[in-house]
Protein backbone atom coordinates (compact mmCIF):
# COMPACT_ATOMS: atom_id res chain seq x y z
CA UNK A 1 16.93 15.14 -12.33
CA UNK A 2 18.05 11.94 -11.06
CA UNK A 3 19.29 9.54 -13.30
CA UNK A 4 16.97 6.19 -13.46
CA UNK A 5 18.95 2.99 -12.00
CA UNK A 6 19.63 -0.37 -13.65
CA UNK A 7 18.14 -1.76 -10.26
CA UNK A 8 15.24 -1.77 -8.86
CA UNK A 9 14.46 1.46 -6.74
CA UNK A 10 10.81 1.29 -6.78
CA UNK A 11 9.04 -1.13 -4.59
CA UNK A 12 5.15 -2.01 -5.07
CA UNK A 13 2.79 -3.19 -2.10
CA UNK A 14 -0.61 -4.08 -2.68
CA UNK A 15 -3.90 -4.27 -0.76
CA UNK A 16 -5.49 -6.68 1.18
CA UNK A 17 -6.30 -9.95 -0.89
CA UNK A 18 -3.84 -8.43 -3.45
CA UNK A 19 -0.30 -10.19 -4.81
CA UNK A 20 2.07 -8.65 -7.04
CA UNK A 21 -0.39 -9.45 -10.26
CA UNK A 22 -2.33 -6.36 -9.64
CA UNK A 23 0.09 -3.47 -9.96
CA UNK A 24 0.64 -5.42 -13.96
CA UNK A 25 -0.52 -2.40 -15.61
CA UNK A 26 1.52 -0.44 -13.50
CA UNK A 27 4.30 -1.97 -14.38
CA UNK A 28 3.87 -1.67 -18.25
CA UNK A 29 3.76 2.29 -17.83
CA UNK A 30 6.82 2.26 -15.64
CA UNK A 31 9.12 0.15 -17.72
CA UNK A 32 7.85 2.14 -21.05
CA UNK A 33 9.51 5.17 -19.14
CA UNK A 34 12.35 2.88 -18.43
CA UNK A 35 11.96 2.23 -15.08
CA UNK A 36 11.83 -1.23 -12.88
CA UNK A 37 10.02 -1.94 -10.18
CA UNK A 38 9.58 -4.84 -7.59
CA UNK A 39 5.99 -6.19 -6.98
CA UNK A 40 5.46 -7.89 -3.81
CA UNK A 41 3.20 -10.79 -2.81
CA UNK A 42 3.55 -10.39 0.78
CA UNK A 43 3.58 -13.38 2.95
CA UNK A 44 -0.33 -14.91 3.20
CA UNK A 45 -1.21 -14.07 -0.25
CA UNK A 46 0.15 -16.22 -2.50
CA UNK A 47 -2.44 -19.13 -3.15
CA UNK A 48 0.36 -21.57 -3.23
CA UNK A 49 2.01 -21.48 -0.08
CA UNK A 50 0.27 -24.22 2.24
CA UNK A 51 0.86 -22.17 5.63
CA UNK A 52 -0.34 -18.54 4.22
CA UNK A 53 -3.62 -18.76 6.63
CA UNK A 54 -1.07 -18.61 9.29
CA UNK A 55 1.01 -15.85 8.30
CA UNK A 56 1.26 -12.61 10.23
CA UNK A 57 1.62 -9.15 10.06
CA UNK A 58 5.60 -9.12 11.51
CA UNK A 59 6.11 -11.71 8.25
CA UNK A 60 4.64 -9.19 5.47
CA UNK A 61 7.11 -6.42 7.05
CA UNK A 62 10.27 -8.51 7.24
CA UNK A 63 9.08 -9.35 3.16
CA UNK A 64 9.00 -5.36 2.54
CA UNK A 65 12.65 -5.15 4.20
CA UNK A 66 13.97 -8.07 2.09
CA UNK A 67 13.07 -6.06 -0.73
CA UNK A 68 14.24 -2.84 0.36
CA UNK A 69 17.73 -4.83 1.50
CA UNK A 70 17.91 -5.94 -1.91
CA UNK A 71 17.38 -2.79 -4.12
CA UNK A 72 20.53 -1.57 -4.16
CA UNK A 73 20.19 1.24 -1.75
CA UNK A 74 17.26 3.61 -0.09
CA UNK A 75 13.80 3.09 -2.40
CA UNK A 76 10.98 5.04 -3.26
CA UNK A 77 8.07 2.45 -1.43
CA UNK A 78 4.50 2.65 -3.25
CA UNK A 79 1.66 1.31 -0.69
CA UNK A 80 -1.80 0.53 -1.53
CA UNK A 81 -4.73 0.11 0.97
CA UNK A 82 -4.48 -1.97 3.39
CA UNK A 83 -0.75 -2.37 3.20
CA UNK A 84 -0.45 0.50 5.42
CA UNK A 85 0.31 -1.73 8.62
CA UNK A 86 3.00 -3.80 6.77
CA UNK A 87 4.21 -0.48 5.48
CA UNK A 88 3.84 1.34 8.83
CA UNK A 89 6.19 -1.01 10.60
CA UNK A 90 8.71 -0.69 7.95
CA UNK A 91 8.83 2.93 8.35
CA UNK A 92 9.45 2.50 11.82
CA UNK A 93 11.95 -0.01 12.03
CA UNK A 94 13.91 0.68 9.03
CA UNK A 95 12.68 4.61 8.26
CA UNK A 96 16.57 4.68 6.99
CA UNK A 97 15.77 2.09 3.90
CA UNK A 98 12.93 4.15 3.11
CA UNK A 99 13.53 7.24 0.39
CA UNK A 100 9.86 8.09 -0.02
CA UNK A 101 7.04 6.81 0.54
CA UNK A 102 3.62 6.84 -1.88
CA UNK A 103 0.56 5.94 0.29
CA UNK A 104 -2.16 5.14 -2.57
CA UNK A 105 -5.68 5.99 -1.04
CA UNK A 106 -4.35 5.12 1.90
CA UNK A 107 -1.43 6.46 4.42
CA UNK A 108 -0.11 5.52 7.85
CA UNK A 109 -1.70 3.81 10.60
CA UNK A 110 -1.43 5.14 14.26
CA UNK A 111 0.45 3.36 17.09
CA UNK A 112 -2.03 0.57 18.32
CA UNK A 113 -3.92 0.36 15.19
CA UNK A 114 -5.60 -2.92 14.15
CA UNK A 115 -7.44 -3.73 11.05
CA UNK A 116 -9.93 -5.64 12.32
CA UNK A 117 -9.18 -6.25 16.02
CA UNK A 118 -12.21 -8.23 16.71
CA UNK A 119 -12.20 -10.64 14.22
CA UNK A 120 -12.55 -14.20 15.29
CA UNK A 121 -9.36 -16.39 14.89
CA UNK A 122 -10.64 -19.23 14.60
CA UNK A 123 -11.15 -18.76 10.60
CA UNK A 124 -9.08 -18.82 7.66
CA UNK A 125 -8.68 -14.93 7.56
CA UNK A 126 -10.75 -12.47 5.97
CA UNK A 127 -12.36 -13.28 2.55
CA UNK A 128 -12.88 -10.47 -0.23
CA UNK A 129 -16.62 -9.23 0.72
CA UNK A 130 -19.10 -9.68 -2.26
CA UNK A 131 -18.77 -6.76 -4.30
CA UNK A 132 -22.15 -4.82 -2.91
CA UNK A 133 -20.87 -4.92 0.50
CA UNK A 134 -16.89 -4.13 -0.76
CA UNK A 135 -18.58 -1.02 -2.57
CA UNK A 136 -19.79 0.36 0.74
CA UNK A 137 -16.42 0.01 2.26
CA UNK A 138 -14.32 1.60 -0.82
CA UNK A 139 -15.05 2.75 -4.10
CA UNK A 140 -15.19 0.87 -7.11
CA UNK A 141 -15.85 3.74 -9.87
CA UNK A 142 -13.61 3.01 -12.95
CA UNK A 143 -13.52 -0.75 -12.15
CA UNK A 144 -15.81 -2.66 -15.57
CA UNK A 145 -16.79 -6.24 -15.35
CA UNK A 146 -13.93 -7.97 -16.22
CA UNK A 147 -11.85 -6.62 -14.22
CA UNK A 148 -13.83 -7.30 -11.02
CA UNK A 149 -14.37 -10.70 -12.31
CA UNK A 150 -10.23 -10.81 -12.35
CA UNK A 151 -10.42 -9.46 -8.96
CA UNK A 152 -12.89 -11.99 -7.72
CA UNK A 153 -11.11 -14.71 -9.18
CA UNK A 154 -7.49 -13.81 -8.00
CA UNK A 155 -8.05 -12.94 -4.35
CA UNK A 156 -6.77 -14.25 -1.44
CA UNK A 157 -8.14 -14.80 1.68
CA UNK A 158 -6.40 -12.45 4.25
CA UNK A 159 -4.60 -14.27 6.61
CA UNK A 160 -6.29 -13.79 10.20
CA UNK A 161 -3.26 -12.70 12.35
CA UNK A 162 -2.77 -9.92 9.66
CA UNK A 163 -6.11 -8.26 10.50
CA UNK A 164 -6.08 -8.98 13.82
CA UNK A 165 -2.48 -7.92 15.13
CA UNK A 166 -2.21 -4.16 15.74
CA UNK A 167 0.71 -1.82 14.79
CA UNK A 168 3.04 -1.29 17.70
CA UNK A 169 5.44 2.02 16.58
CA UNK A 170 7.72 3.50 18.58
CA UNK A 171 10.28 5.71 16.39
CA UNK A 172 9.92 9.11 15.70
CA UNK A 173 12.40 8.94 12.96
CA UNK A 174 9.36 7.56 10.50
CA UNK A 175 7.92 11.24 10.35
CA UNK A 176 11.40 12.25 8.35
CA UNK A 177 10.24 9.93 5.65
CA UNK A 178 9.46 12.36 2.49
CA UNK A 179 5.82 11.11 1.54
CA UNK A 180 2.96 11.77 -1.07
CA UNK A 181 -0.72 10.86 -0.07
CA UNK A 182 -2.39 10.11 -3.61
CA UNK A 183 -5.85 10.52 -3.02
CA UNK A 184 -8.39 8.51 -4.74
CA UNK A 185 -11.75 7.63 -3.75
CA UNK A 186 -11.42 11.05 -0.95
CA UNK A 187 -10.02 14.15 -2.47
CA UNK A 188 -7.07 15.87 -0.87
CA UNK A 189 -9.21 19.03 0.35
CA UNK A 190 -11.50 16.23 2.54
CA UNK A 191 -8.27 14.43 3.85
CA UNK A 192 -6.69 17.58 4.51
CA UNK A 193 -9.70 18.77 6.56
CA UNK A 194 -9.70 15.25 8.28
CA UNK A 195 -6.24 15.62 9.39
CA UNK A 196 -6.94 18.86 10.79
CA UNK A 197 -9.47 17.52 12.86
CA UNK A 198 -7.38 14.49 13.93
CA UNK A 199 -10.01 11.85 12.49
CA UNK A 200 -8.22 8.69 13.89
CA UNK A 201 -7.68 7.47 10.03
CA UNK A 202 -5.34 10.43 9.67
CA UNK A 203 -4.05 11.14 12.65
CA UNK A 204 -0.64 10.08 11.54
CA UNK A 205 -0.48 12.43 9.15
CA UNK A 206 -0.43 15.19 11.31
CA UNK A 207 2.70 14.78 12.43
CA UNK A 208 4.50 13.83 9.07
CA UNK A 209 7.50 16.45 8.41
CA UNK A 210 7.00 16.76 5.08
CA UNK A 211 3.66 15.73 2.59
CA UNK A 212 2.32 16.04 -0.36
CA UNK A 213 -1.39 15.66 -1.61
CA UNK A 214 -1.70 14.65 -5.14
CA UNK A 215 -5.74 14.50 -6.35
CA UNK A 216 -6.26 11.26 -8.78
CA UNK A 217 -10.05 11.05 -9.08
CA UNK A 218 -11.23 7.40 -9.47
CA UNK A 219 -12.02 4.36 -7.19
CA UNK A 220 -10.46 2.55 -4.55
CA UNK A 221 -8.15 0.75 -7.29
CA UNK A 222 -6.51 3.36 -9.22
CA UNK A 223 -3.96 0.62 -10.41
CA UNK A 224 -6.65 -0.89 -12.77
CA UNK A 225 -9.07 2.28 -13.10
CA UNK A 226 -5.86 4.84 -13.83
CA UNK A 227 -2.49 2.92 -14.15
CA UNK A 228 -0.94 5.27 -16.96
CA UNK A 229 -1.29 8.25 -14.27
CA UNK A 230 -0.66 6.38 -11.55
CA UNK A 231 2.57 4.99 -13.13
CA UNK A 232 3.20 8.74 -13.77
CA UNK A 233 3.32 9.86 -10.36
CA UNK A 234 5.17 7.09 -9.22
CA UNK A 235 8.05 8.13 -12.04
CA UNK A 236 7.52 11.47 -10.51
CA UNK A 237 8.38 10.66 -6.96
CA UNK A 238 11.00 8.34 -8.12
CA UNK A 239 12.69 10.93 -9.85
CA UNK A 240 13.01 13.57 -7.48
CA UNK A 241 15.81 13.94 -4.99
């Protein structure tokens, strides 16, 4: 088993409308194994910066490689959501900083993708939908009142160049990267059967070199519905060579 490193090795994207706050339980099971991890609040979502509505997509992946730079050498990166475009880039530009990758109810976007191509630019960004239209999009089994009310209070408009710009990959090399799919809110015998049939969500996964499906039943925000297993996996694929 490899031996766990005095810096960080793990890094920790969130979601859309997410900062580093959310993976905090995640956190607690990781260092109570004796691991450290990085958090990120990728550029646009942290309420205090005065130009985040006019942050972009190329900004949140040059955040991810600072971290990666910084870690000491190649690092297991945990993705949740909608930081598959962020994370996508990454894996093409810098598939070398990248030791494994943990797509969390999510996994990568295809060449060309866009979040939300169509949305008009002359707004803010993309707010976090009540909850009765969110539900519709995503799960949110195993979420209780207070924590959506933390979730409603703690969001951040997604910056409008972020959902709009789509995800220009060119390098093979990403396929190499060793990744897990943990899947959530769709178990791994639908998303298997979706990548089979090349549904446009997965279609990247087709051509990964080598995958793994791990099943963790719960909503769209395992982080705060399941953090002591999710923390476990993540110590899982952290630990393995």
């Amino acid at each position: 088993m490899r031996t766990k490193r005095s810096n960080p090795n793990i890094i920790l994207v969130p979601g859309h409308w997410l900062g580093a706050w959310a993976w905090d339980e995640v956190l607690e099971g990781l260092a109570a194994d004796g691991w450290r991890a990085v958090p990120l609040t990728l550029p646009g979502l942290d309420p205090a910066d005065p130009g985040r509505s006019s942050r972009t997509l190329d900004e949140q992946a040059a955040a991810i490689e600072h971290a990666l730079a910084a870690s000491g050498g190649p690092a297991v990166v945990v993705a949740h959501s909608g930081a598959n475009a962020p994370v996508s880039l990454i894996l093409d530009r810098h598939p070398e900083l990248v030791r494994r990758v943990v797509w969390v109810d999510s996994g990568p976007v295809a060449p060309g993708t866009a979040f939300a191509p169509d949305f008009p630019d002359a707004t803010e960004g993309l707010p976090l939908p009540p909850f009765n239209v969110l539900g519709e999009q995503a799960s949110l089994a195993g979420l209780d009142g207070d924590t959506l009310e933390r979730f409603r209070n703690r969001a951040v408009v997604e910056p409008c160049a972020v959902v709009r710009q789509s995800v220009e990959l060119i390098n093979d090399a990403r396929f190499e990267v060793p990744t897990i799919l943990v899947c959530c809110s769709i178990p791994s015998s639908q998303v298997r059967e979706l990548v089979d049939a090349g549904h446009p969500m997965f279609a990247e996964v087709a051509n990964l070199k080598e995958v793994d499906y791990i099943d963790l039943p719960t909503g769209h925000w395992p982080m705060w519905s399941r953090p002591d297993e999710l923390a476990r996996i993540i110590i899982e694929a952290s630990a393995t060579d």
